[in-house]
C-alpha atoms as a PDB file:
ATOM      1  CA  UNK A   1      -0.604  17.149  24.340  1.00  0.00           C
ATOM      2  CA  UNK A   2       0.192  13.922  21.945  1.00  0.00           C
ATOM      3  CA  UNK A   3       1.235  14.881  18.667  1.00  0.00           C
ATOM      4  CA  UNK A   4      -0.854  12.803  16.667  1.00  0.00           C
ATOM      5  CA  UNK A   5       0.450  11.909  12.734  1.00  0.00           C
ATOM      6  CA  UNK A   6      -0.823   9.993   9.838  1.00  0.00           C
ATOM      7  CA  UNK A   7       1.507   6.630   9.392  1.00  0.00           C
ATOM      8  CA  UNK A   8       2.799   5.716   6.798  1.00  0.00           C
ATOM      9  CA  UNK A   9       3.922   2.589   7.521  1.00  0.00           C
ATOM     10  CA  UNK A  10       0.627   1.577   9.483  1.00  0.00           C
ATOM     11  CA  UNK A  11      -1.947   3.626   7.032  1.00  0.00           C
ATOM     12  CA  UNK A  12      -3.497   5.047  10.107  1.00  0.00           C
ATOM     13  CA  UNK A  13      -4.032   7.907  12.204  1.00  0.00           C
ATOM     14  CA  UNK A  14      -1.332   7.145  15.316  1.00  0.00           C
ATOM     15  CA  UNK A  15       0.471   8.929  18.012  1.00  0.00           C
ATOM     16  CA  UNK A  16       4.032  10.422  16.775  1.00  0.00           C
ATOM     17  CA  UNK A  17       7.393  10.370  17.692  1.00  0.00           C
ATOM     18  CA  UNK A  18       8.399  13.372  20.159  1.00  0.00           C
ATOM     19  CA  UNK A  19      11.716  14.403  17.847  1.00  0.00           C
ATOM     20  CA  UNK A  20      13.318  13.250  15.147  1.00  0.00           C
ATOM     21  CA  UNK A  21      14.961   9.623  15.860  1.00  0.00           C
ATOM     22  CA  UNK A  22      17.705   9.861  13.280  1.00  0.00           C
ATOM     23  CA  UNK A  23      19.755  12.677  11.713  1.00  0.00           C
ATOM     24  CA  UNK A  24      18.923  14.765   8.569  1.00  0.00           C
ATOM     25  CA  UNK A  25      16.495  14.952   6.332  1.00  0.00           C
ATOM     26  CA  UNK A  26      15.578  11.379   6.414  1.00  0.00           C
ATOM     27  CA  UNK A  27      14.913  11.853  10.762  1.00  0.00           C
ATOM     28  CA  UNK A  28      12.925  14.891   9.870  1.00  0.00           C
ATOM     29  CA  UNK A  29      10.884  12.726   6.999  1.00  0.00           C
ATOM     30  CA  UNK A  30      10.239   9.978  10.050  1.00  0.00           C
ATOM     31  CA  UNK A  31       9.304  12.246  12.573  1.00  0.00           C
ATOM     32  CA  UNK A  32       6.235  13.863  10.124  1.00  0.00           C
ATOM     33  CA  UNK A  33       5.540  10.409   9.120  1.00  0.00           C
ATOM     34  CA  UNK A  34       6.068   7.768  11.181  1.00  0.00           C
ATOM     35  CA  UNK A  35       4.042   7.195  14.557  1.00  0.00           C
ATOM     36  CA  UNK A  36       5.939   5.677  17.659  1.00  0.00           C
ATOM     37  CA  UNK A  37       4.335   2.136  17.290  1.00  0.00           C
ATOM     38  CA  UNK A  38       5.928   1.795  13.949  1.00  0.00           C
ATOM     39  CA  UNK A  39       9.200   2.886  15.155  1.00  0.00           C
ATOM     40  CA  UNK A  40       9.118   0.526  17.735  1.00  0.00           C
ATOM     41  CA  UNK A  41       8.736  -2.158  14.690  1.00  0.00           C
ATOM     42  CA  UNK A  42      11.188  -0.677  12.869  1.00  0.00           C
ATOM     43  CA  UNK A  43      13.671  -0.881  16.154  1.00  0.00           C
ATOM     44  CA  UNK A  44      12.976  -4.528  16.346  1.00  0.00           C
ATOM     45  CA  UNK A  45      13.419  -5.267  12.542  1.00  0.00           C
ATOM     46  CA  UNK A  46      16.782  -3.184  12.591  1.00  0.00           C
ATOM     47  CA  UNK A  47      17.871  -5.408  15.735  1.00  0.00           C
ATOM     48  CA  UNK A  48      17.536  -8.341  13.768  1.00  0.00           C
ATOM     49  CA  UNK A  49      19.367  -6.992  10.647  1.00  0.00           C
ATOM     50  CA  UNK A  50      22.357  -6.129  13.022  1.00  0.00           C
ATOM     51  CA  UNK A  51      22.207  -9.879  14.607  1.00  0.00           C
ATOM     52  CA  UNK A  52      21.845 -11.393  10.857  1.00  0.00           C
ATOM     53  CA  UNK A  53      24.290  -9.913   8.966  1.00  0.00           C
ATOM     54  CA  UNK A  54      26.819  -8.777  11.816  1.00  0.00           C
ATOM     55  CA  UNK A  55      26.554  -4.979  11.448  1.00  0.00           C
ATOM     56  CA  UNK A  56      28.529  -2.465  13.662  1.00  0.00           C
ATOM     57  CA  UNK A  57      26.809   0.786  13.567  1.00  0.00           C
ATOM     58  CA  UNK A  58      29.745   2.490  13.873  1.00  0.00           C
ATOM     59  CA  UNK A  59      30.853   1.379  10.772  1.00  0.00           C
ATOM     60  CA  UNK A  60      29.888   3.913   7.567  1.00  0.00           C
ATOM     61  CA  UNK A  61      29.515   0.999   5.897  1.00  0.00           C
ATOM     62  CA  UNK A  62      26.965  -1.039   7.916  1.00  0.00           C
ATOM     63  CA  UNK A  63      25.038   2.690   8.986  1.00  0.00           C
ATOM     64  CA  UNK A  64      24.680   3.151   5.279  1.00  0.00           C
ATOM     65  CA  UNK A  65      23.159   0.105   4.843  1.00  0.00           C
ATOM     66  CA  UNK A  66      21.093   0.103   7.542  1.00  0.00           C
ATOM     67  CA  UNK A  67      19.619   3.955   6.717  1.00  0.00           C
ATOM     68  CA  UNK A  68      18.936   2.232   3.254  1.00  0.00           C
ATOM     69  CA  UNK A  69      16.713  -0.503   4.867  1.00  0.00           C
ATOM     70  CA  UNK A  70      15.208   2.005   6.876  1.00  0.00           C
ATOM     71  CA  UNK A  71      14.171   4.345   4.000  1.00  0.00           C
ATOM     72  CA  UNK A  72      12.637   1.282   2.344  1.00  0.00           C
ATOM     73  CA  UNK A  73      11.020  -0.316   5.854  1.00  0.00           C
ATOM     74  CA  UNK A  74       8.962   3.059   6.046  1.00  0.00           C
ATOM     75  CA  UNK A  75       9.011   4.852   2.620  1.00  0.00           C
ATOM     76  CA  UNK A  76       9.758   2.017   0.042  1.00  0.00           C
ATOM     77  CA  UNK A  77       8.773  -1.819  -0.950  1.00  0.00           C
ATOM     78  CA  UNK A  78      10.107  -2.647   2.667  1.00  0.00           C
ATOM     79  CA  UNK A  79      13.097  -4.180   4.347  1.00  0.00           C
ATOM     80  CA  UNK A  80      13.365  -8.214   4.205  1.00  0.00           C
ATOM     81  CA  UNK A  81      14.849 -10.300   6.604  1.00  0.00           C
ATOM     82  CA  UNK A  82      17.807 -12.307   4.860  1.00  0.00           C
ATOM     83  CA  UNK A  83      16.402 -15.566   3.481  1.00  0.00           C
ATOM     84  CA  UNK A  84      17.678 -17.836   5.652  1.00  0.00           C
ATOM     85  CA  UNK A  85      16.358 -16.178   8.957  1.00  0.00           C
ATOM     86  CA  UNK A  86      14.423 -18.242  11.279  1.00  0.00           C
ATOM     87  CA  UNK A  87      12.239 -15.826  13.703  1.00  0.00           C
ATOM     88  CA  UNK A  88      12.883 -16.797  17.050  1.00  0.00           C
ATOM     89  CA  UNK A  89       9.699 -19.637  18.679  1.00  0.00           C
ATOM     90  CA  UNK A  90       7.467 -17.453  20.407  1.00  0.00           C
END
């Protein structure tokens, strides 16, 4: 049976994730919050933050910064792409 959540991020009644996607309390927060379609979006935004400003995730560093931008993508005033990105032409 879908587990069905209420999204935060897209203020609507959506299917949800099937386990926490990220460690800890904040993965645990997601997974009650956040539906699959928004973590898709979120997947893509993070992609483009890595590409932007050259993040390794293996770096504590970058990861920290990047679990920032995800707690405000889903739970805050949301992440921004860096001013001078250019989405790619559809």
């Amino acid at each position: 049976m879908t587990r069905m959540v209420e999204c935060i991020k897209l203020k609507q009644q959506a299917e949800g994730l099937e386990h926490p996607p990220y460690p800890g309390e904040l993965g645990e927060k997601i997974y009650q919050q956040v539906s699959k379609q928004a973590w898709q979006l979120w997947l893509k935004h993070q992609t483009m933050l890595i590409n932007e400003y050259r993040l390794t995730p293996i770096d504590p560093k970058h990861r920290k910064l990047l679990e920032q931008e995800m707690e405000k993508f889903f739970f805050g005033e949301g992440s921004e792409a860096p001013a001078d990105y250019i989405p790619p032409a559809q």
